[in-house]
Protein backbone atom coordinates (compact mmCIF):
# COMPACT_ATOMS: atom_id res chain seq x y z
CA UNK A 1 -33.06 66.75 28.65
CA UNK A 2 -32.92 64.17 26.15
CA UNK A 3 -29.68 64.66 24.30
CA UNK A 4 -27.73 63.05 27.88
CA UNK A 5 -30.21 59.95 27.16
CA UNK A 6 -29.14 59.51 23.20
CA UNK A 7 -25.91 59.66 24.16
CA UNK A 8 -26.54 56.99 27.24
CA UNK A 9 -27.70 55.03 23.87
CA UNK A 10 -24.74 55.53 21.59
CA UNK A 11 -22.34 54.55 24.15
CA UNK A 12 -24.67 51.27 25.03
CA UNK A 13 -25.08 50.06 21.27
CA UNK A 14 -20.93 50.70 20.91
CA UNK A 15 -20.45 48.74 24.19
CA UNK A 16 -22.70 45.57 22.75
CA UNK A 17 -21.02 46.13 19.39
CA UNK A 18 -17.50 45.57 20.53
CA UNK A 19 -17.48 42.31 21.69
CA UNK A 20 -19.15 41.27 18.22
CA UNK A 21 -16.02 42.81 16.42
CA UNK A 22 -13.77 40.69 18.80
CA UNK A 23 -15.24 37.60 17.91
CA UNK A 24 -15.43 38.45 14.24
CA UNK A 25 -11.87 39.49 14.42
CA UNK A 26 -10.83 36.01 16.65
CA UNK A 27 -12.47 33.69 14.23
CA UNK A 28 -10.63 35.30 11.18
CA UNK A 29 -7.77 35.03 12.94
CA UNK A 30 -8.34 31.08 14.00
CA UNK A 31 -9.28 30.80 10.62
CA UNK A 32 -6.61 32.27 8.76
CA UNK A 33 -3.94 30.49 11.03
CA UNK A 34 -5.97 26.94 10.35
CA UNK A 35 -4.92 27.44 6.92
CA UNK A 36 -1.44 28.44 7.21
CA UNK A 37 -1.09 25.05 9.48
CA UNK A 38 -2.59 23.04 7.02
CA UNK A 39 -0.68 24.60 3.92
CA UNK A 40 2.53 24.49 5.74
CA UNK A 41 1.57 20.67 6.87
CA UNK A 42 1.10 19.78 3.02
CA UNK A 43 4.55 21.60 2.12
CA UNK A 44 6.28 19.44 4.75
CA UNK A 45 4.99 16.61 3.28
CA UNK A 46 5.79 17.35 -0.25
CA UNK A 47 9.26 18.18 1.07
CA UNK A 48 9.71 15.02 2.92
CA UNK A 49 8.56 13.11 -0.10
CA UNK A 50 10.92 15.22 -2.05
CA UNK A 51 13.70 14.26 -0.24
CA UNK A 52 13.57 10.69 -0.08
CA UNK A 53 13.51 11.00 -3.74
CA UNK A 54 16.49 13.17 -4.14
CA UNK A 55 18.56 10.47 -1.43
CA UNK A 56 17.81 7.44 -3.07
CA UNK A 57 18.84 9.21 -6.57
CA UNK A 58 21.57 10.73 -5.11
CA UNK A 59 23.41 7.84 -3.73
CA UNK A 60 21.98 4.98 -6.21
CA UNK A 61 23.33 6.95 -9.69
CA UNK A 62 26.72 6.96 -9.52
CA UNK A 63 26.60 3.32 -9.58
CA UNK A 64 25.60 3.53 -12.97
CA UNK A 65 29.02 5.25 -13.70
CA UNK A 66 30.87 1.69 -13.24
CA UNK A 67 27.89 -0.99 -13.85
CA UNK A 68 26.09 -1.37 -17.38
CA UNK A 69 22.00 -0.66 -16.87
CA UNK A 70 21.30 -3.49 -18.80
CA UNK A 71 23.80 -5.83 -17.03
CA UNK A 72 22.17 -4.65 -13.69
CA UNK A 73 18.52 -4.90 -14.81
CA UNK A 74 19.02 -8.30 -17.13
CA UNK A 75 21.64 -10.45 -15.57
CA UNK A 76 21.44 -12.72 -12.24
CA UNK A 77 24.22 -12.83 -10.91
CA UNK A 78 24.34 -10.86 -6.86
CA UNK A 79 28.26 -10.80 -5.82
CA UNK A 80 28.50 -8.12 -4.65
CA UNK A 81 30.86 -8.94 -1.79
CA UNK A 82 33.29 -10.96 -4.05
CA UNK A 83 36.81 -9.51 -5.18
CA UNK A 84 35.40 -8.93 -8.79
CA UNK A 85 32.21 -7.97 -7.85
CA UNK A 86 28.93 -8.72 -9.68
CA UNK A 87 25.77 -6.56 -9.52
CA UNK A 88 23.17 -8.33 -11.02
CA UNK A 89 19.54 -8.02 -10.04
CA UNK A 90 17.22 -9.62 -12.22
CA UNK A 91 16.94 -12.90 -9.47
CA UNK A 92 16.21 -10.32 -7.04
CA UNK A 93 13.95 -8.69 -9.59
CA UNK A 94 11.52 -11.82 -10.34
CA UNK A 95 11.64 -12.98 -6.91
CA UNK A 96 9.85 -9.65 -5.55
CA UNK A 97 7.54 -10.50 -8.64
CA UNK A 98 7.13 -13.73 -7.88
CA UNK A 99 5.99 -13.27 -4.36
CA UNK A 100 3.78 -10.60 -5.05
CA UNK A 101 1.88 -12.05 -7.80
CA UNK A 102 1.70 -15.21 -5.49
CA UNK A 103 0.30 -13.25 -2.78
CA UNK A 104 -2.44 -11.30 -5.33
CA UNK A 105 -3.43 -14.79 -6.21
CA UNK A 106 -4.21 -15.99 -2.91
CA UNK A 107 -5.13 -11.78 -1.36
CA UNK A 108 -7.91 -11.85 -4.64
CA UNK A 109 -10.56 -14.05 -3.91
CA UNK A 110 -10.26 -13.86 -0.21
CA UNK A 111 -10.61 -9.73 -0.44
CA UNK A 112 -13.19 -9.35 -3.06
CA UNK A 113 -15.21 -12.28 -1.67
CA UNK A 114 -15.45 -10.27 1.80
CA UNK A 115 -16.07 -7.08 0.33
CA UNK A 116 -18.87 -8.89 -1.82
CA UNK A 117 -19.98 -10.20 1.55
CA UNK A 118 -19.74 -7.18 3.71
CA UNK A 119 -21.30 -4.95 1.05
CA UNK A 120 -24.00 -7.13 -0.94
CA UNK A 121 -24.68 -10.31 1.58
CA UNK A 122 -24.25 -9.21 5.15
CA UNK A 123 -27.03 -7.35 7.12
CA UNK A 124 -26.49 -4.02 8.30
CA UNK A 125 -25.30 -5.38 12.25
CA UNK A 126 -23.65 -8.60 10.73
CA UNK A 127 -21.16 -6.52 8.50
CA UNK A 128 -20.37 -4.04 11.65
CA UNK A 129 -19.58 -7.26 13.46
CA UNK A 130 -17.63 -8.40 10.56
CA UNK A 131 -15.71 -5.71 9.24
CA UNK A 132 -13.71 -4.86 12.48
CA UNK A 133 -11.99 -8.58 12.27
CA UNK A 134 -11.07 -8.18 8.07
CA UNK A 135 -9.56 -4.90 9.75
CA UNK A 136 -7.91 -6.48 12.66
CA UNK A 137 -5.43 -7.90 9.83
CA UNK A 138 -3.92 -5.05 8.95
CA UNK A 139 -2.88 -4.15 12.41
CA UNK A 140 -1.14 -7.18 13.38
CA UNK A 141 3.25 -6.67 12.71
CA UNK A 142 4.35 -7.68 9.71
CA UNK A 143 7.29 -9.25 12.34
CA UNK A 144 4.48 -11.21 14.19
CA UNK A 145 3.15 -12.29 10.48
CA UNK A 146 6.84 -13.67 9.96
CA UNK A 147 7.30 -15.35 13.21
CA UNK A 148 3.86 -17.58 12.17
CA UNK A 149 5.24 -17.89 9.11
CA UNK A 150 8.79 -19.20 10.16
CA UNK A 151 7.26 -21.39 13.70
CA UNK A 152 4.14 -22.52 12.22
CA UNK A 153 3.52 -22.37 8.40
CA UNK A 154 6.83 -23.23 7.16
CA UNK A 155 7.43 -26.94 9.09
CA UNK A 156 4.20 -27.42 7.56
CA UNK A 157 4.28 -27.10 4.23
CA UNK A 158 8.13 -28.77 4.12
CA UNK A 159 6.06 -31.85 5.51
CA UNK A 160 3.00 -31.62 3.17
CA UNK A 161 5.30 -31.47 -0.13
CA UNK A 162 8.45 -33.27 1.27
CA UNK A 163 10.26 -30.09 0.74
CA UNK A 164 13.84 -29.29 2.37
CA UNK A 165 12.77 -26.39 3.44
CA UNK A 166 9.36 -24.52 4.11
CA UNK A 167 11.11 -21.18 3.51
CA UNK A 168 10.09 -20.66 0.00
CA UNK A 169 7.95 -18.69 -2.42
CA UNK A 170 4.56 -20.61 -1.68
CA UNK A 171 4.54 -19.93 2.17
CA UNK A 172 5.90 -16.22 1.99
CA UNK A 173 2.80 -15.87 -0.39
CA UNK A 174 0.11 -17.29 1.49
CA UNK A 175 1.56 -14.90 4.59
CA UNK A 176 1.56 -12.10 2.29
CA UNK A 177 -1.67 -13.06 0.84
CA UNK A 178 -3.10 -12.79 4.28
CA UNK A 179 -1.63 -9.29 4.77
CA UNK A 180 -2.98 -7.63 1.86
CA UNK A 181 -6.54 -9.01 2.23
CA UNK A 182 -7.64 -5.97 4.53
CA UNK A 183 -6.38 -3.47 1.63
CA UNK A 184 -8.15 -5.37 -0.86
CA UNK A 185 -11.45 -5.88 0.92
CA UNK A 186 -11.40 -2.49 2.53
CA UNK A 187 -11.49 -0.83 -1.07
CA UNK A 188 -13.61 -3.52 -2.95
CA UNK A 189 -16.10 -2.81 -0.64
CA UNK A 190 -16.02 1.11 -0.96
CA UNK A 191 -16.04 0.87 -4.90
CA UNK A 192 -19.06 -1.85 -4.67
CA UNK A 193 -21.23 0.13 -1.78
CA UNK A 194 -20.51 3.41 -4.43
CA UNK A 195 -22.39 1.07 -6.62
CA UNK A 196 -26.04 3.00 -7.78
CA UNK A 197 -29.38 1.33 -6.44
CA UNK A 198 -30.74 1.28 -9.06
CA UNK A 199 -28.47 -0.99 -11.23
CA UNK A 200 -29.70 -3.62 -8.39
CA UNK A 201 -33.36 -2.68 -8.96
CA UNK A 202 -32.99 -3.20 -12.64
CA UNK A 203 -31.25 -6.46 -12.40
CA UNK A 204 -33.32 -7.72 -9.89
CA UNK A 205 -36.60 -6.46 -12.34
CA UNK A 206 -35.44 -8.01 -15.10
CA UNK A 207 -35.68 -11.53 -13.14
CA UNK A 208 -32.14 -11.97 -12.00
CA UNK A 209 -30.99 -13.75 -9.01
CA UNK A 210 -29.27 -12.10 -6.40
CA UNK A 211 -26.15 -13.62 -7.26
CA UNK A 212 -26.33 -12.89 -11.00
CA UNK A 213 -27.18 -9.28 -10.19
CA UNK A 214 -23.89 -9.33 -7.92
CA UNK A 215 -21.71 -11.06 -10.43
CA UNK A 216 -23.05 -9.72 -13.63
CA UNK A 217 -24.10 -5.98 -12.80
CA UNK A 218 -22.58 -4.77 -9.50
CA UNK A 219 -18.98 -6.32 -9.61
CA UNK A 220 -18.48 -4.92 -13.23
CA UNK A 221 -19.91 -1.79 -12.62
CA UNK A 222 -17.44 -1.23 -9.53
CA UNK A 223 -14.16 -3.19 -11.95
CA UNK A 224 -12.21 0.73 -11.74
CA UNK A 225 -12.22 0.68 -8.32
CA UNK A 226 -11.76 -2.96 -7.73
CA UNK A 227 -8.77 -2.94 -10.04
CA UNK A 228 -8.08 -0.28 -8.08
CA UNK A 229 -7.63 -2.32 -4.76
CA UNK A 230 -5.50 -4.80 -6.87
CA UNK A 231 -2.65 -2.40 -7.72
CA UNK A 232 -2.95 -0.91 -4.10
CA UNK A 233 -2.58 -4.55 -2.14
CA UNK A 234 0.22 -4.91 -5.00
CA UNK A 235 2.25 -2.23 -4.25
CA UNK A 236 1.88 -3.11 -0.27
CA UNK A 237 3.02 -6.35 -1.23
CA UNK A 238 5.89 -5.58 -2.96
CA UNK A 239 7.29 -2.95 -0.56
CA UNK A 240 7.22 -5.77 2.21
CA UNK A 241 10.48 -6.45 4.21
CA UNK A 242 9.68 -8.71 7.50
CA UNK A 243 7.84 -10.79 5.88
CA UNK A 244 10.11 -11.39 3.72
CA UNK A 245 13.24 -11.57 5.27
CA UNK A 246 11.72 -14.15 7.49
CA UNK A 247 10.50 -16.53 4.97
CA UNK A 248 11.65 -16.33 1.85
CA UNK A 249 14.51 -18.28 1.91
CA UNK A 250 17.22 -15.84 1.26
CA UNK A 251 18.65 -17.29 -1.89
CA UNK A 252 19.16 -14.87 -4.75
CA UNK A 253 18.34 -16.79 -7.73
CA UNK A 254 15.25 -17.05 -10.08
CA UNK A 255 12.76 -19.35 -8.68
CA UNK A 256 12.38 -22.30 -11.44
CA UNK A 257 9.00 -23.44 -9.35
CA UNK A 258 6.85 -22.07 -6.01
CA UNK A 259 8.45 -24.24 -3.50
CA UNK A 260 12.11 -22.62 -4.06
CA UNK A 261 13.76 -19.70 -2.17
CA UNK A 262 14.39 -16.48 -3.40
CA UNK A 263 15.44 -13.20 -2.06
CA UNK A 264 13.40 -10.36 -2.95
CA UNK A 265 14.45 -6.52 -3.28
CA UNK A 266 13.17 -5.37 -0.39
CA UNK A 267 15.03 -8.15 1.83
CA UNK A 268 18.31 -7.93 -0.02
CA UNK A 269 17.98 -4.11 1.10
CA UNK A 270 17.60 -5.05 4.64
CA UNK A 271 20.17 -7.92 5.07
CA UNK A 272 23.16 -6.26 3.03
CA UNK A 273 22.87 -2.19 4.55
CA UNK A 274 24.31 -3.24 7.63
CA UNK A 275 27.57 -4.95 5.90
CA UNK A 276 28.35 -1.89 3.50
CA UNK A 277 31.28 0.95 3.54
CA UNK A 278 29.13 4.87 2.63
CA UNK A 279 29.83 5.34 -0.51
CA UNK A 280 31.32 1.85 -2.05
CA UNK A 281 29.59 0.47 -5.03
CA UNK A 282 28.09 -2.10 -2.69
CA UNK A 283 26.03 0.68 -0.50
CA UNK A 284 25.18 2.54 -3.87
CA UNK A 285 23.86 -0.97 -5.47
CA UNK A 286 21.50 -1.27 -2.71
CA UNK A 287 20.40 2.40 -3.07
CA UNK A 288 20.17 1.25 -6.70
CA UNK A 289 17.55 -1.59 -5.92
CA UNK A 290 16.25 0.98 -4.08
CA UNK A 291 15.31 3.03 -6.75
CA UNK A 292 13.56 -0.03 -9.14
CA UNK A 293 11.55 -0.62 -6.36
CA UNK A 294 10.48 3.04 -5.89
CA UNK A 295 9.71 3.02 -9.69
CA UNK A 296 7.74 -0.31 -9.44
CA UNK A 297 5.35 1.22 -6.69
CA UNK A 298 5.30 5.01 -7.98
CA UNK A 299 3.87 3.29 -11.43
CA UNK A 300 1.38 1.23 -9.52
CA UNK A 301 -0.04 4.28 -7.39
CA UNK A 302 -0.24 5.90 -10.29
CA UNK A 303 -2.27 3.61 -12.35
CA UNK A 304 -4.50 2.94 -9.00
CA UNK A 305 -5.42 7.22 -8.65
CA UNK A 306 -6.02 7.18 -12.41
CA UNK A 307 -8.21 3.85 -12.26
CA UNK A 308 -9.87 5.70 -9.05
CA UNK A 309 -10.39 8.83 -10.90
CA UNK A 310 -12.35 7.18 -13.06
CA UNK A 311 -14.46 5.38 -10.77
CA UNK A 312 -15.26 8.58 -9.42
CA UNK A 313 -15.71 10.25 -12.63
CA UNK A 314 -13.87 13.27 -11.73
């Protein structure tokens, strides 16, 4: 009479265990096919980077078949549109330099000094309050940032300096300036709050002020990561086209002081594509400038994940 009830059992135990298989079996699966999303994701990505490469290269080279390196690189003279055409980019060159270092000058203080602020200064509600508006700077159009720049900024400084035009390397700067300040800050502050306590503590034991422990222990003991930011707002600086576009001036030649025009890389890109024949030296000069300006930033990012790395100590 008891063997029906042990069997009763064995099915019952089965029946509970099934279910549990199921599950087991179901979050494998959703496991398994997380991964193979994500890995396929990071392929895409790799692919889509590889690409781009491979375009630019592809259509900028050949140039190099009919114009010297060295007379593209080291000469400034940009005909490209004349009947003996000249290809050379050095004005364009230094005037993407120009306004880049002109913007680090002006993104530098204002970036770190927030950062300092947010991270060493500001209570705990104050820098929640705070932060969001630094932030609100990087979502704002670089188009909108070249309208200001053109409507407001530019009649302005023409009439502080007595300038013929406001278009020039000093107000493309300060707009850039402004751009790259949420970059800046945003990573200053990470590489200060990664800071140890204890370095405070110390400094603050051994009778420092608050503002010597900031500027003489905390702000070199976070110099990887704030050299870090640097490079980054750099390379968004350089790869900037509205901006640019809008208030630079648009004239390809070396600027001799801050208050003359230039035409940067990025902007000669942008203004010339739409005038070229596929395939003419003109379209592969542009896919040429292309490619410097892919170098200039691929170096930076490179230098900024080392300088990072180190921060980290990985």
């Amino acid at each position: 009479m008891s063997f029906p009830d042990n069997q009763q059992n064995l099915h019952s135990d089965t029946g509970a265990q099934a279910p549990v298989f199921v599950r087991m079996k179901l979050k494998s699966f959703k496991e398994k096919s997380f991964q193979a999303i994500t890995y396929t994701a990071a392929l895409l990505t790799v692919a889509c980077l590889l690409g781009i490469i491979f375009g630019i290269f592809r259509e900028g080279l050949p140039l190099f078949e009919s114009v010297n390196l060295k007379e593209f690189l080291f000469t400034n003279s940009w005909y490209p549109t004349h009947a003996e055409p000249e290809f050379g980019a050095w004005a364009l060159i230094a005037g993407s330099l120009a306004v880049t270092l002109g913007a680090l000058v002006i993104a530098i203080p204002l970036g770190l000094g927030a950062a300092i602020f947010l991270a060493e200064i500001a209570g705990p509600r104050l820098s929640e309050l705070a932060k969001p508006v630094v932030e609100l700077l990087a979502g704002i159009p670089s188009v909108v940032y070249g309208l200001f720049g053109m409507a407001f900024l530019a009649p302005l400084v023409r009439q502080w300096f007595d300038l013929d035009t406001g278009l020039n390397v000093f107000t493309v700067s300060v707009i850039l300036g402004v751009m790259i300040v949420p970059v800046i800050c945003s990573m200053c502050e990470d590489a200060l709050s990664n800071v140890p306590k204890n370095i405070r503590e110390a400094s603050l034991a051994l009778g420092a002020t608050r503002a010597e422990t900031i500027f003489k222990a905390v702000v070199p003991a976070a110099k990887n990561g704030i050299a870090g930011s640097i490079l980054m707002g750099f390379g968004r600086a350089v790869g900037e086209t509205m901006v640019v576009l809008m208030v630079a001036g648009g004239a390809a030649r070396i600027p001799g002081s801050v208050f003359d025009p230039v035409r940067p890389l990025t902007s000669t890109i942008a203004a010339e594509m739409g005038e070229t024949v596929i395939g003419d030296l003109h379209y592969q000069s542009l896919f040429a400038l292309a490619i410097i300006l892919f170098l200039i930033t691929f170096v930076s990012n490179l230098v900024t994940e080392a300088l990072l790395i180190r921060r980290d100590g990985r």
